[in-house]
PDB file of N, CA and C in Angstrom:
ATOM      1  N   UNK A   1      -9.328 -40.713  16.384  1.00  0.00           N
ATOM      2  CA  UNK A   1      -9.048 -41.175  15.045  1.00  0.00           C
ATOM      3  C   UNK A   1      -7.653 -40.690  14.648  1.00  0.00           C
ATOM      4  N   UNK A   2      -6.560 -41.573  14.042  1.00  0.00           N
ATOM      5  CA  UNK A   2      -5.326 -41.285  13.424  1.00  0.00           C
ATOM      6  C   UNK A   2      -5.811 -41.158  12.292  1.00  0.00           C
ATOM      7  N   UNK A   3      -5.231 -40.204  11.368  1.00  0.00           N
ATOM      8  CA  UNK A   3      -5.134 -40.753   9.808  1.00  0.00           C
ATOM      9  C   UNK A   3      -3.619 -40.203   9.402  1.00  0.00           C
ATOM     10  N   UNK A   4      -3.045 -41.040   8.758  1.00  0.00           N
ATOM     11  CA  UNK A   4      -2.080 -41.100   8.208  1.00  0.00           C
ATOM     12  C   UNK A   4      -1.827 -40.437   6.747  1.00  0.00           C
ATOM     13  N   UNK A   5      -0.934 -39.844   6.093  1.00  0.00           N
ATOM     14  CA  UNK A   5      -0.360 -39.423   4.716  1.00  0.00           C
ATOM     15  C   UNK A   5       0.652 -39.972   4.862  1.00  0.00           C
ATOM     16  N   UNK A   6       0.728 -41.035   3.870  1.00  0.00           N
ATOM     17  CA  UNK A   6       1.932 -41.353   3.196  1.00  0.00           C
ATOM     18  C   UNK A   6       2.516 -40.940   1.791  1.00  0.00           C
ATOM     19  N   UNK A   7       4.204 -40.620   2.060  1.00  0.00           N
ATOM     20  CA  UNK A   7       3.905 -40.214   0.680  1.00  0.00           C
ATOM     21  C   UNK A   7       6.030 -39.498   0.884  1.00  0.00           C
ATOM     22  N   UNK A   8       6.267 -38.975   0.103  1.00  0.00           N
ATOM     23  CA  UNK A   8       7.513 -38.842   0.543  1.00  0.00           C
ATOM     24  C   UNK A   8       7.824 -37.566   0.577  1.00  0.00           C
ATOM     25  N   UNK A   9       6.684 -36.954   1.069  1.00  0.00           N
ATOM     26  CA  UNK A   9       6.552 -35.295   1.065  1.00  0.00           C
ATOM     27  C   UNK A   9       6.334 -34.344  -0.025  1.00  0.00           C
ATOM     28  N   UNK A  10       6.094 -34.992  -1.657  1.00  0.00           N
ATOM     29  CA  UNK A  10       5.824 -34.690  -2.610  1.00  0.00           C
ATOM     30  C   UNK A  10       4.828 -33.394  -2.624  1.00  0.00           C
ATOM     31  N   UNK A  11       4.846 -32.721  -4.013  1.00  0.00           N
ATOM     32  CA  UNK A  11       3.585 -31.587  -4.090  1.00  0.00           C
ATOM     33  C   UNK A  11       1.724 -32.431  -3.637  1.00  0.00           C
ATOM     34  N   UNK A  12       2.429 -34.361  -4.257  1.00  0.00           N
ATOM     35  CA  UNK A  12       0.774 -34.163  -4.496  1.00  0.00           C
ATOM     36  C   UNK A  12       0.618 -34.969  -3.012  1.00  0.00           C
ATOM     37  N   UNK A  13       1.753 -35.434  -2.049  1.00  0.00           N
ATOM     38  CA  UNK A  13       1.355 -35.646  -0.852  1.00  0.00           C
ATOM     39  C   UNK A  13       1.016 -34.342   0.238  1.00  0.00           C
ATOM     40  N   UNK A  14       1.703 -33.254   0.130  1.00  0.00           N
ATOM     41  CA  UNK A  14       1.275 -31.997   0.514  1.00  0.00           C
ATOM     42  C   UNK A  14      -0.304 -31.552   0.173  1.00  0.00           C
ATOM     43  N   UNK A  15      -0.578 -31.850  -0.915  1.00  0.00           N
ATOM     44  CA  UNK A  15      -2.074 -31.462  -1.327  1.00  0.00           C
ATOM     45  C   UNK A  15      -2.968 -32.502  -0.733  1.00  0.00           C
ATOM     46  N   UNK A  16      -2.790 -33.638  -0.591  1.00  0.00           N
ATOM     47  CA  UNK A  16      -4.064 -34.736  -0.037  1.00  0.00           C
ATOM     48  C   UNK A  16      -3.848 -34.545   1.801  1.00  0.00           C
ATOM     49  N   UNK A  17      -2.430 -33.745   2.387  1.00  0.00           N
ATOM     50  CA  UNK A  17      -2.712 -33.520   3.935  1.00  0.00           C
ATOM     51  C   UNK A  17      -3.501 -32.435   3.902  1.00  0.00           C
ATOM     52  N   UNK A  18      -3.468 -31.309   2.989  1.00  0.00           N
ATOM     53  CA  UNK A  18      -3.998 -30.313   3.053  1.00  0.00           C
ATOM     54  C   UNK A  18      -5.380 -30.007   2.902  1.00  0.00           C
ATOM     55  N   UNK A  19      -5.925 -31.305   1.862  1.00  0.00           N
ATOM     56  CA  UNK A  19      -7.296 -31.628   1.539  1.00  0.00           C
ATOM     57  C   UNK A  19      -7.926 -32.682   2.905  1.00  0.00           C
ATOM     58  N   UNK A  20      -6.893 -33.261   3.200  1.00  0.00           N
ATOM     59  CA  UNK A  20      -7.231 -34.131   4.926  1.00  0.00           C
ATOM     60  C   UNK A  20      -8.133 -33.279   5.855  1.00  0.00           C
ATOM     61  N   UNK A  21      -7.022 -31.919   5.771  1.00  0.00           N
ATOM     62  CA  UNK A  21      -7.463 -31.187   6.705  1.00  0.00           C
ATOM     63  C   UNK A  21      -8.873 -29.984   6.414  1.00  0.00           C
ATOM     64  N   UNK A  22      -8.819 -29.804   4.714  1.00  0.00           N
ATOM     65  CA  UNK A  22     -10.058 -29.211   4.814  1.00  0.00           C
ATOM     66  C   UNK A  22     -11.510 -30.134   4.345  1.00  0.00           C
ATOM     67  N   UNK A  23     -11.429 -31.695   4.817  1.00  0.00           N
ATOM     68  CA  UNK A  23     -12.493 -32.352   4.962  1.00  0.00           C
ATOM     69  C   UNK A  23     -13.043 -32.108   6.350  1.00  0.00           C
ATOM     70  N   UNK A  24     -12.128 -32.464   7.075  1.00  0.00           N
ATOM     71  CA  UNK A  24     -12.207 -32.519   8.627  1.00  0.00           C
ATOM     72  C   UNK A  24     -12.655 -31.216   9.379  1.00  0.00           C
ATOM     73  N   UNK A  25     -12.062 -30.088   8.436  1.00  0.00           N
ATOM     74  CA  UNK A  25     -12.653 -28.803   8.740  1.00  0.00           C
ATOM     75  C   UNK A  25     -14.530 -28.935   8.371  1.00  0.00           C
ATOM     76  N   UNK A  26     -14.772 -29.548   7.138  1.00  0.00           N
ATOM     77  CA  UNK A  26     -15.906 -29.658   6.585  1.00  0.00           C
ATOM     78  C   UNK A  26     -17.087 -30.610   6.983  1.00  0.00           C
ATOM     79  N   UNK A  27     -16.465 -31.254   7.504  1.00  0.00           N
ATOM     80  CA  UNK A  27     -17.391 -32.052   8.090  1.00  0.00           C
ATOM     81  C   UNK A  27     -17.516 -32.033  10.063  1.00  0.00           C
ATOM     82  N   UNK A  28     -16.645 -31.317  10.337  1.00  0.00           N
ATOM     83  CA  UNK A  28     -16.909 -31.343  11.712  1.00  0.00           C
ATOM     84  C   UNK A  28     -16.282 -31.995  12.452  1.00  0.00           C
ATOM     85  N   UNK A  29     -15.209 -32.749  12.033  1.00  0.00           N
ATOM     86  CA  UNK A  29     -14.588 -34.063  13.148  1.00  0.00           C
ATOM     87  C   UNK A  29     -13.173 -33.646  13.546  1.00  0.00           C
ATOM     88  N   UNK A  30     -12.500 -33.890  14.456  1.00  0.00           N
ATOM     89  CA  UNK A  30     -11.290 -33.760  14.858  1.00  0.00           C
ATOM     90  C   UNK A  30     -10.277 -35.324  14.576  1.00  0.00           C
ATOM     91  N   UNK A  31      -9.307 -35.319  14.378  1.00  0.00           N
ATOM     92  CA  UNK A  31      -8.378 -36.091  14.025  1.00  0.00           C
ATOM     93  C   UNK A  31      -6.839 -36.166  13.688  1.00  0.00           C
ATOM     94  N   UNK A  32      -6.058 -36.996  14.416  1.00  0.00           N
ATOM     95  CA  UNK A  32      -4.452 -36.532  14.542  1.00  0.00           C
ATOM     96  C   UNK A  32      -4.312 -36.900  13.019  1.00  0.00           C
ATOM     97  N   UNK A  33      -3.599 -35.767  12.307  1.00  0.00           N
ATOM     98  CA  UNK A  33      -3.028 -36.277  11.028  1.00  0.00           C
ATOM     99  C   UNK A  33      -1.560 -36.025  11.616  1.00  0.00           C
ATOM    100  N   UNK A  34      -1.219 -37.891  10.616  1.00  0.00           N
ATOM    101  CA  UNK A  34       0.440 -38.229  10.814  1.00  0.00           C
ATOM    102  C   UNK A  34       1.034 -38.009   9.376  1.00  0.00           C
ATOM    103  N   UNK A  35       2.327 -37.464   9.058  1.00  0.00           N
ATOM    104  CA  UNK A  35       3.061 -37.367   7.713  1.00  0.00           C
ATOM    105  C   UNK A  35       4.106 -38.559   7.895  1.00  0.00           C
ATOM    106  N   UNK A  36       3.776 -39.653   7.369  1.00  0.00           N
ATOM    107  CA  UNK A  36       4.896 -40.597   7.021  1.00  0.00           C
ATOM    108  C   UNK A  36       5.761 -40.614   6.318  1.00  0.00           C
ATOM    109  N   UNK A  37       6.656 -40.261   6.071  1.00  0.00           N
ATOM    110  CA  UNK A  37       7.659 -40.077   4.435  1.00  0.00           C
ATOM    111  C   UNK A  37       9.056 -40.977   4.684  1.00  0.00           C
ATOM    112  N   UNK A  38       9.022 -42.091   5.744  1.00  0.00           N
ATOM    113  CA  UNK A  38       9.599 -43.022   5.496  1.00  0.00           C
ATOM    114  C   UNK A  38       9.401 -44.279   4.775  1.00  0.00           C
ATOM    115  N   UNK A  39      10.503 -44.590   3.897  1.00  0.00           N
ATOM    116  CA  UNK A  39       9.833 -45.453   2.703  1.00  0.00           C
ATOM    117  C   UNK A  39       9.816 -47.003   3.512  1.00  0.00           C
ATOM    118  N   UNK A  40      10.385 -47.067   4.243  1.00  0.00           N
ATOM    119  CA  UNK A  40      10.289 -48.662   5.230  1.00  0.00           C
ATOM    120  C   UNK A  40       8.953 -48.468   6.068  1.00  0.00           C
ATOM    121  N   UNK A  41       8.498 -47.296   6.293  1.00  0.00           N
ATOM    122  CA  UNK A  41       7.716 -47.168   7.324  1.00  0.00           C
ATOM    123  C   UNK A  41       6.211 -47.536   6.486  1.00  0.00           C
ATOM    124  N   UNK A  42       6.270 -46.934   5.185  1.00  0.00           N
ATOM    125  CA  UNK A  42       5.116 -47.127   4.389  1.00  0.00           C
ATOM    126  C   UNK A  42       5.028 -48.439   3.477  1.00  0.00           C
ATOM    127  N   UNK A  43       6.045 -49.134   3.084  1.00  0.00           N
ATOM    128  CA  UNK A  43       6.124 -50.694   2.744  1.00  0.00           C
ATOM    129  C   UNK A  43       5.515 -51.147   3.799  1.00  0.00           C
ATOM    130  N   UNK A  44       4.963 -50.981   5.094  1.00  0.00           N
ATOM    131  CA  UNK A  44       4.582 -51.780   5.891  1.00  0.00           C
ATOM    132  C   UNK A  44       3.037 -51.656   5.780  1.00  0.00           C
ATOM    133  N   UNK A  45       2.411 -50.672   4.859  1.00  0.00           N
ATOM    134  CA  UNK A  45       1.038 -50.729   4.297  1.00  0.00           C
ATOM    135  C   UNK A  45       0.904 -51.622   3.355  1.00  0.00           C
ATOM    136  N   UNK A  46       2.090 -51.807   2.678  1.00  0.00           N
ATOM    137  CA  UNK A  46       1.450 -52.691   1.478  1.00  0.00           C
ATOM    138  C   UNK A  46       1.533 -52.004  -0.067  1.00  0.00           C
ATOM    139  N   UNK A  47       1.872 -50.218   0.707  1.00  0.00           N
ATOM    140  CA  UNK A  47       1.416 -49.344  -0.685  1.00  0.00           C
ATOM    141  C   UNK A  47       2.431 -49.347  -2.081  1.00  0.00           C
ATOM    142  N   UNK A  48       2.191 -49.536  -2.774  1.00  0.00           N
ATOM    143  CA  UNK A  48       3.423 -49.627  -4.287  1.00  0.00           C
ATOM    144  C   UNK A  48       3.206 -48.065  -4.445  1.00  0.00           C
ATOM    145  N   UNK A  49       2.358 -47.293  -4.412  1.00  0.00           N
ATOM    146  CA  UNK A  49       2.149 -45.952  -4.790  1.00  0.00           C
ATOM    147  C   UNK A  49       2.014 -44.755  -4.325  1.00  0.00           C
ATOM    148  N   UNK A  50       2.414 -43.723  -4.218  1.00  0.00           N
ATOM    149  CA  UNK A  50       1.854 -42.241  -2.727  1.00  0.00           C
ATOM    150  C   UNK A  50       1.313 -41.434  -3.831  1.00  0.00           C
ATOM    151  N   UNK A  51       0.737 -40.566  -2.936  1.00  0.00           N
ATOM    152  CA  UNK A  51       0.353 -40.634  -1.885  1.00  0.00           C
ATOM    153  C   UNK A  51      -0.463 -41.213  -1.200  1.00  0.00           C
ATOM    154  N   UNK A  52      -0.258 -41.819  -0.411  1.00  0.00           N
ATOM    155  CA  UNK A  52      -1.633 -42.812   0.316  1.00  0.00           C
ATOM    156  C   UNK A  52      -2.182 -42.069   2.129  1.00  0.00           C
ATOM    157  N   UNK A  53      -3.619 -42.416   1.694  1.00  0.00           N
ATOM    158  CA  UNK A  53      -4.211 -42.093   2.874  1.00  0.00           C
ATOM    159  C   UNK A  53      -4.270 -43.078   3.948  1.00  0.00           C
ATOM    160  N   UNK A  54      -4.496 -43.590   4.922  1.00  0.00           N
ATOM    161  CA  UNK A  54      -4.794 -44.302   6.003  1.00  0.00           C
ATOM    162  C   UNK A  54      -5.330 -43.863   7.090  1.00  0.00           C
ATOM    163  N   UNK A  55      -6.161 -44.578   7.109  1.00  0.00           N
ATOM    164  CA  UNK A  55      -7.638 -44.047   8.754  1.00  0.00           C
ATOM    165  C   UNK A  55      -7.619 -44.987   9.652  1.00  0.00           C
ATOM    166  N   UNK A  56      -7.142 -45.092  10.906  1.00  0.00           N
ATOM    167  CA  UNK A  56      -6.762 -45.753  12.080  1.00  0.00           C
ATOM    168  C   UNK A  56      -6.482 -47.030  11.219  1.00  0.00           C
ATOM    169  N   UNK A  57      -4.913 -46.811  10.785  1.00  0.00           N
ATOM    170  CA  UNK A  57      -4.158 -48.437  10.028  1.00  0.00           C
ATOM    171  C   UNK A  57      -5.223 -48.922   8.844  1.00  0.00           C
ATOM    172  N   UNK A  58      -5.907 -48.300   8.129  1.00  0.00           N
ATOM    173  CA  UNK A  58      -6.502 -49.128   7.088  1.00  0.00           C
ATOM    174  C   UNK A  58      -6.287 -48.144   5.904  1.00  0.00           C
ATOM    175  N   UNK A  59      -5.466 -48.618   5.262  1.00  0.00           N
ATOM    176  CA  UNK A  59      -5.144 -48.359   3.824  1.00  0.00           C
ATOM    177  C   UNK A  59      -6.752 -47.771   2.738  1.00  0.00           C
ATOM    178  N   UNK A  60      -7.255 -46.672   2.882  1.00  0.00           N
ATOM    179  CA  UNK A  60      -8.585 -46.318   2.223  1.00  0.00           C
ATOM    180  C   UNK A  60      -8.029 -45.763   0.852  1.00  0.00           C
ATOM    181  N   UNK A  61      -6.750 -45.290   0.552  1.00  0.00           N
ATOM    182  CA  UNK A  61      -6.713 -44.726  -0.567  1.00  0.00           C
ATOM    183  C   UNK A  61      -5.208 -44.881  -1.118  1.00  0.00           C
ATOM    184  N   UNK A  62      -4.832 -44.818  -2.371  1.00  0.00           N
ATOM    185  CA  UNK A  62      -3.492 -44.691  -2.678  1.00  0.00           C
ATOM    186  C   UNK A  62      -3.056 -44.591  -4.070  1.00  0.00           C
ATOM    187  N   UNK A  63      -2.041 -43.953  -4.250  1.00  0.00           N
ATOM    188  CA  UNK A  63      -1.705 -43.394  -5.553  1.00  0.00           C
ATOM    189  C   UNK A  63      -2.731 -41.868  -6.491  1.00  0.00           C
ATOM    190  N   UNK A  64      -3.277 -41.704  -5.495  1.00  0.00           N
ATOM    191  CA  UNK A  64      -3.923 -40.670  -6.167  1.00  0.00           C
ATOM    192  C   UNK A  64      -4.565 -39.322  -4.870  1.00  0.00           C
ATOM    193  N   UNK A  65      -4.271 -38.200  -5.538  1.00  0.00           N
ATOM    194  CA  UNK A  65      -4.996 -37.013  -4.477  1.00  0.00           C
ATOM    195  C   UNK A  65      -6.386 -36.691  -4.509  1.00  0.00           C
ATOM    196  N   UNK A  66      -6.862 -37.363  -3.240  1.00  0.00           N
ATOM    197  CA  UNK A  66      -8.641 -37.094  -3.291  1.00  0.00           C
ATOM    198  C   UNK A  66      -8.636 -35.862  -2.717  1.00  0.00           C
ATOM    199  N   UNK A  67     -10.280 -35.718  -3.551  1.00  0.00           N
ATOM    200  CA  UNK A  67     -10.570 -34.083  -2.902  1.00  0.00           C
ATOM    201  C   UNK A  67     -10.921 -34.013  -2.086  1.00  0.00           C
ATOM    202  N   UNK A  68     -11.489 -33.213  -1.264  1.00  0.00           N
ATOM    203  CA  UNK A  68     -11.665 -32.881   0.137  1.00  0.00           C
ATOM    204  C   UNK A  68     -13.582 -33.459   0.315  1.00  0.00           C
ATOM    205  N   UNK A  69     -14.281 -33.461  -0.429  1.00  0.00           N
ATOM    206  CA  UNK A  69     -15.432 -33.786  -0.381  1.00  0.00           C
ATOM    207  C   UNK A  69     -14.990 -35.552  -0.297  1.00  0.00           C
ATOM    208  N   UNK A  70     -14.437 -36.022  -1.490  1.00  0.00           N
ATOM    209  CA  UNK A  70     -13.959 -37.395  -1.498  1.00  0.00           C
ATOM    210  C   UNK A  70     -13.916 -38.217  -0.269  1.00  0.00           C
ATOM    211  N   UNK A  71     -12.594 -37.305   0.784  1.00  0.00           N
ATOM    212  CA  UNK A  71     -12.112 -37.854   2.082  1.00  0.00           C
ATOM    213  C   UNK A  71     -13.654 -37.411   3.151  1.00  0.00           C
ATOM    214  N   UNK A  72     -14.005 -36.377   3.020  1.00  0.00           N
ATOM    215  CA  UNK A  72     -15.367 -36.480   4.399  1.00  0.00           C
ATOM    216  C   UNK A  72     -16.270 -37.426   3.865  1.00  0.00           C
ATOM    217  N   UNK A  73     -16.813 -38.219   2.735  1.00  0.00           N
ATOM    218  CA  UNK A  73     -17.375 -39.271   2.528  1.00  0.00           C
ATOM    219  C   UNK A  73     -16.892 -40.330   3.285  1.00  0.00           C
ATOM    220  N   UNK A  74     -15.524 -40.850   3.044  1.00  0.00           N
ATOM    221  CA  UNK A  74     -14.852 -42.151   3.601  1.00  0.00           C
ATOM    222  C   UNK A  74     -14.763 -42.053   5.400  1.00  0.00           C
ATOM    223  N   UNK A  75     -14.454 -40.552   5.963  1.00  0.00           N
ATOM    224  CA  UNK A  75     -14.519 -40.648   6.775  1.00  0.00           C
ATOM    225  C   UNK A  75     -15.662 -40.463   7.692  1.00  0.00           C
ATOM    226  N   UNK A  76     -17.060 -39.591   6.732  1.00  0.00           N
ATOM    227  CA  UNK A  76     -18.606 -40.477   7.313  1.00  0.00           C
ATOM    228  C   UNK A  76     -18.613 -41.668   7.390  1.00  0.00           C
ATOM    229  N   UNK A  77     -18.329 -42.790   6.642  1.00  0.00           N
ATOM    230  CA  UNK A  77     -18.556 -43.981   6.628  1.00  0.00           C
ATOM    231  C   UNK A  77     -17.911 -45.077   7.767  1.00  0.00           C
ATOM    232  N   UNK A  78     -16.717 -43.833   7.847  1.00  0.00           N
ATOM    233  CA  UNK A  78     -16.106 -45.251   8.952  1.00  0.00           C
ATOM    234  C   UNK A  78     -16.722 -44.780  10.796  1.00  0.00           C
ATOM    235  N   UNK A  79     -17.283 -43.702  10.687  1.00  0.00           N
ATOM    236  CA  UNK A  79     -17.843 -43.478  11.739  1.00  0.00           C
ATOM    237  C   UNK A  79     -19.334 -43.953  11.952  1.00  0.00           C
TER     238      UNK A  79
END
């Protein structure tokens, strides 16, 4: 599994990699997290807003920092 942070390295994109990582701690799963903070690179999501999440290329979240319970929900689901 990839998941992606987009975002342009902001406080509140720092806080949703950091909450990435203590879902993944929380739920048990392993997964490459990528930091995107190129703005051409993230127009190619579609996103008008960061920080945005993405789970193998699918845009699950954006403009806002989910909590760490939030993200191990979405990422039960896609498994």
């Amino acid at each position: 599994m990839i998941i992606k942070i987009l975002g342009s390295g902001c406080k509140s994109c720092l806080k949703l990699a950091e909450n990435t990582v203590a879902a993944l701690k929380e739920i048990e799963m392993e997964a490459d997290i990528i930091k995107v903070t190129d703005f051409k690179d993230i127009m190619v999501y579609g996103v008008m807003s960061t920080p945005a999440l993405v789970i193998d290329e699918k845009v699950v979240s954006f403009g806002k920092v989910l909590k760490p319970k939030e993200i191990g929900k979405i990422l039960e689901n896609i498994n």
